[in-house]
PDB file of N, CA and C in Angstrom:
ATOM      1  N   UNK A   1     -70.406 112.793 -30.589  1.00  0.00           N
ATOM      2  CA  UNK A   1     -70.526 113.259 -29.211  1.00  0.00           C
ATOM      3  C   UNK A   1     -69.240 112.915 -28.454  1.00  0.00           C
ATOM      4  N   UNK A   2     -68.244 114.125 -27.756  1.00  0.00           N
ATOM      5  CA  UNK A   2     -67.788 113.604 -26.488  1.00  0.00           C
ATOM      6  C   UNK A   2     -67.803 113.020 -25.659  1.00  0.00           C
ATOM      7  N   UNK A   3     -66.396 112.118 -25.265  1.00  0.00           N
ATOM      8  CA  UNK A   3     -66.403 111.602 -23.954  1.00  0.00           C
ATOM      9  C   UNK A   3     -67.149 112.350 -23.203  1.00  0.00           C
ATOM     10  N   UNK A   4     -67.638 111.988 -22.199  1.00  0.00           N
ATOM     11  CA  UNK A   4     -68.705 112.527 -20.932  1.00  0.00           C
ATOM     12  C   UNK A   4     -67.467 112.407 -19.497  1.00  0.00           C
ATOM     13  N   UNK A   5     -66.587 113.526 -19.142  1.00  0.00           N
ATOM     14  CA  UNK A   5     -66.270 113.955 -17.972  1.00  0.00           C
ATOM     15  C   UNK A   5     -67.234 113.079 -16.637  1.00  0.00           C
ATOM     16  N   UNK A   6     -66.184 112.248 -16.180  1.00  0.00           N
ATOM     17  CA  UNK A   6     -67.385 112.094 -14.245  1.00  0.00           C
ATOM     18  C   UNK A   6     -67.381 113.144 -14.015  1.00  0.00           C
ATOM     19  N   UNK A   7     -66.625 113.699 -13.576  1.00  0.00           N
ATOM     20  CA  UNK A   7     -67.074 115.748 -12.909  1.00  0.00           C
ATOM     21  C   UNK A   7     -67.243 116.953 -13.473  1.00  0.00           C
ATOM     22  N   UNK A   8     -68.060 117.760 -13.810  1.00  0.00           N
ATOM     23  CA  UNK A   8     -68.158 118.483 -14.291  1.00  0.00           C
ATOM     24  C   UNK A   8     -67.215 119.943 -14.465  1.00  0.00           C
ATOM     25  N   UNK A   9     -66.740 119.934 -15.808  1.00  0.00           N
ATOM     26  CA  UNK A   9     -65.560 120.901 -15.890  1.00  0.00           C
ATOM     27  C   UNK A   9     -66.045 122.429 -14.845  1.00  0.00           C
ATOM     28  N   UNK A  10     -65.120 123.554 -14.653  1.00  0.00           N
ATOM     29  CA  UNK A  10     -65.408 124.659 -14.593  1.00  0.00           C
ATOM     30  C   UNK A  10     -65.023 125.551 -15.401  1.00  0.00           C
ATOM     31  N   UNK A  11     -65.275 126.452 -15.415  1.00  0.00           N
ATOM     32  CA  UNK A  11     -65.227 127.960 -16.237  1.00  0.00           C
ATOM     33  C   UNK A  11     -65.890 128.865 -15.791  1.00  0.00           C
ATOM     34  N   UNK A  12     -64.377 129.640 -15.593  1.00  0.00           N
ATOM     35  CA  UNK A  12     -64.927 131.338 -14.805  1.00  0.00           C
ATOM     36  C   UNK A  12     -64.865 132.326 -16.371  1.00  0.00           C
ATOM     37  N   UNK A  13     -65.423 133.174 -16.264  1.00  0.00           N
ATOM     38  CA  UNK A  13     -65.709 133.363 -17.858  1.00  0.00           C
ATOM     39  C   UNK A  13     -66.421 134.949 -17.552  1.00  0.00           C
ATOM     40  N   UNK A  14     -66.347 135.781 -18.791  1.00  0.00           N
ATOM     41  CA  UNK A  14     -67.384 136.908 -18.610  1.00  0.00           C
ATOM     42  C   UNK A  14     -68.141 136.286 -19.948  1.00  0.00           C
ATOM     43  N   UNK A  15     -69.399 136.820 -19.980  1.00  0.00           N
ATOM     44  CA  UNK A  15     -70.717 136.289 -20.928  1.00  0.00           C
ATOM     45  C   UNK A  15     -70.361 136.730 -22.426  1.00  0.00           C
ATOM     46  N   UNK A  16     -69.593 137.921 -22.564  1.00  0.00           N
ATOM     47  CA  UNK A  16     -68.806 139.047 -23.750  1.00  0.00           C
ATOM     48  C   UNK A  16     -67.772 138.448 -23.840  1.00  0.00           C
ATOM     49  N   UNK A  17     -67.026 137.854 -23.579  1.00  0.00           N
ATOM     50  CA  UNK A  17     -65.673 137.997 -23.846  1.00  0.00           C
ATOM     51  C   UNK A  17     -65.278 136.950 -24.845  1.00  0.00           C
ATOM     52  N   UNK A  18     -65.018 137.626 -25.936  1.00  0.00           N
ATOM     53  CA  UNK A  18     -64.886 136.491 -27.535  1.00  0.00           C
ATOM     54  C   UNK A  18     -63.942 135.176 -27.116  1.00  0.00           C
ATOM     55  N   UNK A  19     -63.137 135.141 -26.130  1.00  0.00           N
ATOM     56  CA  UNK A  19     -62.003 134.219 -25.624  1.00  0.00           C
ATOM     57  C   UNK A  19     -62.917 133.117 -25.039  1.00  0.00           C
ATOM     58  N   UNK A  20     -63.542 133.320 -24.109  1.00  0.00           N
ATOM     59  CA  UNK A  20     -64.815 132.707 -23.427  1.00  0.00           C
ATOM     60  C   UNK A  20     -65.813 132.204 -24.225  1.00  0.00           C
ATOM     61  N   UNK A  21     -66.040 132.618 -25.007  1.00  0.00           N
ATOM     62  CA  UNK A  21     -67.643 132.801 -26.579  1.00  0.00           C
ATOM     63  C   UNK A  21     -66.860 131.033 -27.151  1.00  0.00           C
ATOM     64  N   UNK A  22     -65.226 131.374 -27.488  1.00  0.00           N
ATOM     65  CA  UNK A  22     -64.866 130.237 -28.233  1.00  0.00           C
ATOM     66  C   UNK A  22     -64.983 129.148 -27.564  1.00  0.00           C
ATOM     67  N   UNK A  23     -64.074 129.217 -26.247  1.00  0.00           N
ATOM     68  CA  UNK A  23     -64.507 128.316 -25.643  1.00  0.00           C
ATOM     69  C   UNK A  23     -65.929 127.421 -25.044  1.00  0.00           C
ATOM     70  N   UNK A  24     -66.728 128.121 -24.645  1.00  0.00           N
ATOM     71  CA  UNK A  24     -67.680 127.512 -24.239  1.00  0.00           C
ATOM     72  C   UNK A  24     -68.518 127.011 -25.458  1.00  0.00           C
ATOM     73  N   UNK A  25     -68.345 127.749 -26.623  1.00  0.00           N
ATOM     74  CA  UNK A  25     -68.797 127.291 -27.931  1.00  0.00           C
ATOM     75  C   UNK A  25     -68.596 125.832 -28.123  1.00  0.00           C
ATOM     76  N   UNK A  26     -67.013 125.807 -27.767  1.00  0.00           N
ATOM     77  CA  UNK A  26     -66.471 124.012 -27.921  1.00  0.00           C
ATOM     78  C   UNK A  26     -67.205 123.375 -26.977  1.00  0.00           C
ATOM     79  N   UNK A  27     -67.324 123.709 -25.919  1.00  0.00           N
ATOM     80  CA  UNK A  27     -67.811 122.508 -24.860  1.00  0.00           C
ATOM     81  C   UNK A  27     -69.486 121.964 -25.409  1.00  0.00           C
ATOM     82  N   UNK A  28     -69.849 123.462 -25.679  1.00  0.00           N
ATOM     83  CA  UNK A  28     -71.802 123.214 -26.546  1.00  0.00           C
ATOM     84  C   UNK A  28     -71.158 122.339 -27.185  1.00  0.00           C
ATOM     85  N   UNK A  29     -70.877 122.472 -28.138  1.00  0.00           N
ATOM     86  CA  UNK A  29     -70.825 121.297 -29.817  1.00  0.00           C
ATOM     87  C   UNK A  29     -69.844 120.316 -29.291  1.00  0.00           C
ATOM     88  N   UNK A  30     -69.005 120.210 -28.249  1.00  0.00           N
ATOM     89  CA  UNK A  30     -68.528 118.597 -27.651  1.00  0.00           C
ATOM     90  C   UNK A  30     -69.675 117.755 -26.888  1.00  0.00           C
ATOM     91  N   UNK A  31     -70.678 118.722 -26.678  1.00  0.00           N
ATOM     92  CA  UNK A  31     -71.965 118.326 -25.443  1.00  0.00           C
ATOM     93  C   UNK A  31     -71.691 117.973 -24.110  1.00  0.00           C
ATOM     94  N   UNK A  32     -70.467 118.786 -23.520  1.00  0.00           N
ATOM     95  CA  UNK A  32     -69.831 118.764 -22.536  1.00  0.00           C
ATOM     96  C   UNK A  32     -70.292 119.364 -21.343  1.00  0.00           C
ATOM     97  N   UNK A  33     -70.478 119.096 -20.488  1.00  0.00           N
ATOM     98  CA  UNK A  33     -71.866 119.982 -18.978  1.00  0.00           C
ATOM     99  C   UNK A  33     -70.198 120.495 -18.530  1.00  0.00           C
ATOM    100  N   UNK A  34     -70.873 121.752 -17.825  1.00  0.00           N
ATOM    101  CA  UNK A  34     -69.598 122.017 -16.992  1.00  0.00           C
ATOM    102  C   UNK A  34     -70.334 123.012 -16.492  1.00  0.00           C
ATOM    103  N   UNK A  35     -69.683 123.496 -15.035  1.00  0.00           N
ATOM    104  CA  UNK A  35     -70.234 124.708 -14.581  1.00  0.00           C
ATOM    105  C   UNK A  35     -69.706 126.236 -14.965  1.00  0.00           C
ATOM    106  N   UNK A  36     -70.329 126.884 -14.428  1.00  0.00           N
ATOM    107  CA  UNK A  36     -70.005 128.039 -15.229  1.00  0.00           C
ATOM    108  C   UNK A  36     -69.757 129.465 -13.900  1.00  0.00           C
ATOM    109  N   UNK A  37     -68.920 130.100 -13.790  1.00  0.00           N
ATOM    110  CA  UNK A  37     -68.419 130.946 -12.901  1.00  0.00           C
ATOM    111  C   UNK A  37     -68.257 132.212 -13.647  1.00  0.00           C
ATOM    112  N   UNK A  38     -69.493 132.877 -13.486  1.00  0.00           N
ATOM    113  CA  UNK A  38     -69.332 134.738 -13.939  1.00  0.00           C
ATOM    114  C   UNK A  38     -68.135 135.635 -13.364  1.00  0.00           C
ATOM    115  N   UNK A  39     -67.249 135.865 -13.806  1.00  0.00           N
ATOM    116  CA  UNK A  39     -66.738 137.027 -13.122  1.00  0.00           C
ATOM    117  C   UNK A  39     -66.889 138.674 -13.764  1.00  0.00           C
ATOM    118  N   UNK A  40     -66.614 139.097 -12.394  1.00  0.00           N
ATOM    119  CA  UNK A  40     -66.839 140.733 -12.892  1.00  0.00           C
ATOM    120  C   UNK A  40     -65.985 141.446 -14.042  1.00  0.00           C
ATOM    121  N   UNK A  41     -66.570 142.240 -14.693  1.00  0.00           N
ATOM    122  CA  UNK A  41     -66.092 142.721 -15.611  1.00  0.00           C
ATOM    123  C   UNK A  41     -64.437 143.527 -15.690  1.00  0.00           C
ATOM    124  N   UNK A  42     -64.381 144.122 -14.211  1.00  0.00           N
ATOM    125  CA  UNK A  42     -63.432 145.166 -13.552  1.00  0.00           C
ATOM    126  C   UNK A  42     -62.390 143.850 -13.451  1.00  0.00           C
ATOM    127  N   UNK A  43     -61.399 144.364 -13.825  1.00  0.00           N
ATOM    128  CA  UNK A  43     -59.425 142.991 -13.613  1.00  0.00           C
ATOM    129  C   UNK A  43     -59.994 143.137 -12.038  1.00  0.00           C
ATOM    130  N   UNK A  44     -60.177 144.192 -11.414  1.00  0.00           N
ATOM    131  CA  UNK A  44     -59.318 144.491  -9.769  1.00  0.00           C
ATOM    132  C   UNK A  44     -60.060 143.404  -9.295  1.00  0.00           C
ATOM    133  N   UNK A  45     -61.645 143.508  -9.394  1.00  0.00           N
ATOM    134  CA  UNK A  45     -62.667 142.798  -8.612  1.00  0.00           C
ATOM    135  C   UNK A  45     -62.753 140.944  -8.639  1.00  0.00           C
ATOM    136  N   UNK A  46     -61.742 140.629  -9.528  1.00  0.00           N
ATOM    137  CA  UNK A  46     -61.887 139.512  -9.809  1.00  0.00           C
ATOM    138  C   UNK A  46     -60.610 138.630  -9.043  1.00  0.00           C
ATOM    139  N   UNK A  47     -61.066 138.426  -7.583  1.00  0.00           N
ATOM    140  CA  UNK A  47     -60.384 138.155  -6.632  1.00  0.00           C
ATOM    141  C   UNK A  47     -60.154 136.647  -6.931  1.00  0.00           C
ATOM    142  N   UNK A  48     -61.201 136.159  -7.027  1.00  0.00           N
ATOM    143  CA  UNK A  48     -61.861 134.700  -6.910  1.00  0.00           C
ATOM    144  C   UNK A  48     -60.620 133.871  -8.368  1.00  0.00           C
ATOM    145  N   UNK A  49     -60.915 134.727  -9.114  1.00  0.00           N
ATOM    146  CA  UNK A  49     -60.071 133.979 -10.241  1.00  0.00           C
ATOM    147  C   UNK A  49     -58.662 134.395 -10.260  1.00  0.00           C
ATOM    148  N   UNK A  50     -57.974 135.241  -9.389  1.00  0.00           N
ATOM    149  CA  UNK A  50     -56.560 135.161  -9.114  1.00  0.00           C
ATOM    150  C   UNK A  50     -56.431 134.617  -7.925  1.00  0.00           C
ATOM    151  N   UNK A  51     -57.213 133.981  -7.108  1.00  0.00           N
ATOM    152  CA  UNK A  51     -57.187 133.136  -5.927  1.00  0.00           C
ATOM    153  C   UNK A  51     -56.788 131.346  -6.812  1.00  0.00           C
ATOM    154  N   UNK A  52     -57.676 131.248  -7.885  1.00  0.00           N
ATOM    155  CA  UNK A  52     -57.236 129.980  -7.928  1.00  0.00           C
ATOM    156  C   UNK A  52     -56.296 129.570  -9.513  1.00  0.00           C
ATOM    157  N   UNK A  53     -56.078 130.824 -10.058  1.00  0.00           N
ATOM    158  CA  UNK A  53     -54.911 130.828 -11.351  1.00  0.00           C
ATOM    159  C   UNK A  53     -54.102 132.086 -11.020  1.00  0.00           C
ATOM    160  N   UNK A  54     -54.191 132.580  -9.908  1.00  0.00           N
ATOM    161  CA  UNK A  54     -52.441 133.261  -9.966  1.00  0.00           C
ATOM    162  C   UNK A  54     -52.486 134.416 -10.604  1.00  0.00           C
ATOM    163  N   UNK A  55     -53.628 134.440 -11.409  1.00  0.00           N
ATOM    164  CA  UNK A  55     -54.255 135.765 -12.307  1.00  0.00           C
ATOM    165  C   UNK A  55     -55.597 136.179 -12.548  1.00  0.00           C
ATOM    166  N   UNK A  56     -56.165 137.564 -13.535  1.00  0.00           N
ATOM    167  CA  UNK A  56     -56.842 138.122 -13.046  1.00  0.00           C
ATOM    168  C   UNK A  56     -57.412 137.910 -14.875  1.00  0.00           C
ATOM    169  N   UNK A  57     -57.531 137.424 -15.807  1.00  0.00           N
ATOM    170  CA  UNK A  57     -57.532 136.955 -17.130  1.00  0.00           C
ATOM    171  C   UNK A  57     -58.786 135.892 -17.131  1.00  0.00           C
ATOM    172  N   UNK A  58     -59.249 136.032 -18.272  1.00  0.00           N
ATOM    173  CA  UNK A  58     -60.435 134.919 -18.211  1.00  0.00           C
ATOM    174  C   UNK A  58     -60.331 134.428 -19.717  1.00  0.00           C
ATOM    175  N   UNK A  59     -60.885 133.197 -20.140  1.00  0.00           N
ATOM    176  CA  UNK A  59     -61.389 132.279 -19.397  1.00  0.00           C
ATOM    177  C   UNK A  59     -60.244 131.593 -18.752  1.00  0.00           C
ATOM    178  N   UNK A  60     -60.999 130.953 -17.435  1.00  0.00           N
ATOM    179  CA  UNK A  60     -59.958 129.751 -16.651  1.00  0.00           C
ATOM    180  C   UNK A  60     -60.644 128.692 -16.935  1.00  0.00           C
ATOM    181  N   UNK A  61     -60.275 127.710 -17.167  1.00  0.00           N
ATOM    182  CA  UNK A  61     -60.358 126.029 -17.846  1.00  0.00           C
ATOM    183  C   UNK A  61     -60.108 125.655 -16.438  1.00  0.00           C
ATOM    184  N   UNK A  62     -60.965 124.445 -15.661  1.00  0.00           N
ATOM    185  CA  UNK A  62     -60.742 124.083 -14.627  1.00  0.00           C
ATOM    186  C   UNK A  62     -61.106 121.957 -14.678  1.00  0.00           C
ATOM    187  N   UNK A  63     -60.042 121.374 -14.868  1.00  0.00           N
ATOM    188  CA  UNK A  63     -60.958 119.986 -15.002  1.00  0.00           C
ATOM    189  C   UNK A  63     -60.564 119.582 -14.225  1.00  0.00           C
ATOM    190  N   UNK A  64     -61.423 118.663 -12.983  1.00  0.00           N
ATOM    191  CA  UNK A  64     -60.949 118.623 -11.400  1.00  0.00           C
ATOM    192  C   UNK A  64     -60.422 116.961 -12.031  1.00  0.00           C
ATOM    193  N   UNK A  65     -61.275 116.132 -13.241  1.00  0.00           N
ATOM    194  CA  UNK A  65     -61.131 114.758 -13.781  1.00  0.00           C
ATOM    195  C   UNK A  65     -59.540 114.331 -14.063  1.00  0.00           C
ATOM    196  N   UNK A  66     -58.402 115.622 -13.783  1.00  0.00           N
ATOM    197  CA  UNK A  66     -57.270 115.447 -14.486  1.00  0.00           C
ATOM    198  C   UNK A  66     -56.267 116.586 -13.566  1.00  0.00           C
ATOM    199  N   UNK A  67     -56.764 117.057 -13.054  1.00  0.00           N
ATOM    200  CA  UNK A  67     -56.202 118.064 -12.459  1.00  0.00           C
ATOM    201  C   UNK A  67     -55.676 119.246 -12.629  1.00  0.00           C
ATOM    202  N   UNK A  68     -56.228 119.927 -14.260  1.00  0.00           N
ATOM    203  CA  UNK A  68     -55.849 120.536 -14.692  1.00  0.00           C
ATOM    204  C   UNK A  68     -56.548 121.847 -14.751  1.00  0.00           C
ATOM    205  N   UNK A  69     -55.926 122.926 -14.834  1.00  0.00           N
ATOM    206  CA  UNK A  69     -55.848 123.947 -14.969  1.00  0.00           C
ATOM    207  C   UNK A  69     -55.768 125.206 -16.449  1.00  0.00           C
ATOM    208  N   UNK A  70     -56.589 125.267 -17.130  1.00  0.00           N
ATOM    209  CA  UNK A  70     -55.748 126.375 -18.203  1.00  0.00           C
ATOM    210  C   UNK A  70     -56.438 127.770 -17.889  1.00  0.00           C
ATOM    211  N   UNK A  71     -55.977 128.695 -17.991  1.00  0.00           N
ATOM    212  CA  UNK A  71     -55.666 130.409 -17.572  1.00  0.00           C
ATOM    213  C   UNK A  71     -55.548 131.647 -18.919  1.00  0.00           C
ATOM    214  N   UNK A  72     -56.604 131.367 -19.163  1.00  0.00           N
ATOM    215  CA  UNK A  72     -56.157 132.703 -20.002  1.00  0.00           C
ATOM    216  C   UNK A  72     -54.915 132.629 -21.522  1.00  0.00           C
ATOM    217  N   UNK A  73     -56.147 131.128 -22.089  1.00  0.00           N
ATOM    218  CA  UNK A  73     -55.378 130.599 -23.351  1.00  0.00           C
ATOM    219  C   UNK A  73     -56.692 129.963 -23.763  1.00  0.00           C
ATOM    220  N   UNK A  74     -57.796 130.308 -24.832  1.00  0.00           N
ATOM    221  CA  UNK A  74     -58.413 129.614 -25.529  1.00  0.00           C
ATOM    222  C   UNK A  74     -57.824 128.879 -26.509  1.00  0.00           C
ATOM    223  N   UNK A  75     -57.158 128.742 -27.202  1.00  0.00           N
ATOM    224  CA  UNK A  75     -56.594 127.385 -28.016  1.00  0.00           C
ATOM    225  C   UNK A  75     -56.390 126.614 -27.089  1.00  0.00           C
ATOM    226  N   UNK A  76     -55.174 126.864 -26.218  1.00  0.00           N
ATOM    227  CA  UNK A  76     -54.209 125.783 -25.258  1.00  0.00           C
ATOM    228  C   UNK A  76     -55.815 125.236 -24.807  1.00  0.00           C
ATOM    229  N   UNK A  77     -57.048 126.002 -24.391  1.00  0.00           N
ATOM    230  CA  UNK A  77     -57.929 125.358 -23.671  1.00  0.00           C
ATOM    231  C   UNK A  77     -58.751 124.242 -24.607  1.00  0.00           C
ATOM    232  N   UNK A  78     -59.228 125.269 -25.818  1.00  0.00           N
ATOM    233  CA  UNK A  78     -59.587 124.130 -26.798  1.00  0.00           C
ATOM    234  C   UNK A  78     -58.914 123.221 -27.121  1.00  0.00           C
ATOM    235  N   UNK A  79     -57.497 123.256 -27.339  1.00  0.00           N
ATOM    236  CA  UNK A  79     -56.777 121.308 -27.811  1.00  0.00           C
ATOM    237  C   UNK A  79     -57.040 120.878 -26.555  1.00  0.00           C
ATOM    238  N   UNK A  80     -56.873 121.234 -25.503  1.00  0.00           N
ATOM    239  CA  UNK A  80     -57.198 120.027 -24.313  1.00  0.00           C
ATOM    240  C   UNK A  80     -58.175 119.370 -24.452  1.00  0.00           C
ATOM    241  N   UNK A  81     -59.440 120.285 -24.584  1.00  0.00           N
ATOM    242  CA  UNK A  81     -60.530 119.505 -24.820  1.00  0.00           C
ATOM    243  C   UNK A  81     -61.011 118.842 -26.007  1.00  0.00           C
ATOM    244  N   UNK A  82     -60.457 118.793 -26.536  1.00  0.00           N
ATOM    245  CA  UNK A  82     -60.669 118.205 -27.809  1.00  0.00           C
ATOM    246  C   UNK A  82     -59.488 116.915 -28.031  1.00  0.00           C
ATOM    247  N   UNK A  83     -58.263 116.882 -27.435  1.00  0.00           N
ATOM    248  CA  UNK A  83     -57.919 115.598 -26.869  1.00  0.00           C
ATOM    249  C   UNK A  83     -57.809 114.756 -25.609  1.00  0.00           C
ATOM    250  N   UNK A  84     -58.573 115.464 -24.844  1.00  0.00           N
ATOM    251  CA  UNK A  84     -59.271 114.641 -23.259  1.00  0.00           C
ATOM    252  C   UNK A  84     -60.150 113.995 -24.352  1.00  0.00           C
ATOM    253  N   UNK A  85     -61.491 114.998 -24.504  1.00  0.00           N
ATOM    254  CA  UNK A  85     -63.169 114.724 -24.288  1.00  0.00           C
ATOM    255  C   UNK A  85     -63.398 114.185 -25.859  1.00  0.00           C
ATOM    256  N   UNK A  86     -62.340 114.791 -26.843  1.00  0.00           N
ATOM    257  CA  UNK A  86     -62.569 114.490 -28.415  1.00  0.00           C
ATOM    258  C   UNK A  86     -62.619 113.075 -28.906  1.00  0.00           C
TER     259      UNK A  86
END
């Protein structure tokens, strides 16, 4: 079992999207809680996630525990978590 995060990670994510699937896959089998942020399917509509990564790409990796940020990189997102929480 993973380190246990004090704050709970985020992830803006669509429910389909194999990039997202991997990731949140890792956080299940790390047993990692984090919240979870649907965005719309449409690039244009997805205001919210180029408001806080600069872009319109999913998944966004959000760990408030570190201050970090990842954007539209499942590996780069998985080694993080797997040497934070691993």
């Amino acid at each position: 079992m993973a380190q246990q995060p004090e704050k709970k990670l985020e992830m803006y994510e669509l429910e389909h999207c194999p990039y997202c699937i991997k990731v949140r896959n890792t956080l299940k089998e790390m047993g990692i809680e984090y919240v979870s942020h649907s965005v719309p399917a449409n690039r244009a509509d997805r205001t919210e996630v180029e408001k806080i990564s600069g872009q319109q790409f999913v998944p966004v990796l959000i760990d408030p525990n570190t201050d970090t940020m990842i954007a539209d990189d499942d590996d780069k997102a998985i080694e993080y978590l797997q040497k934070t929480y691993g």
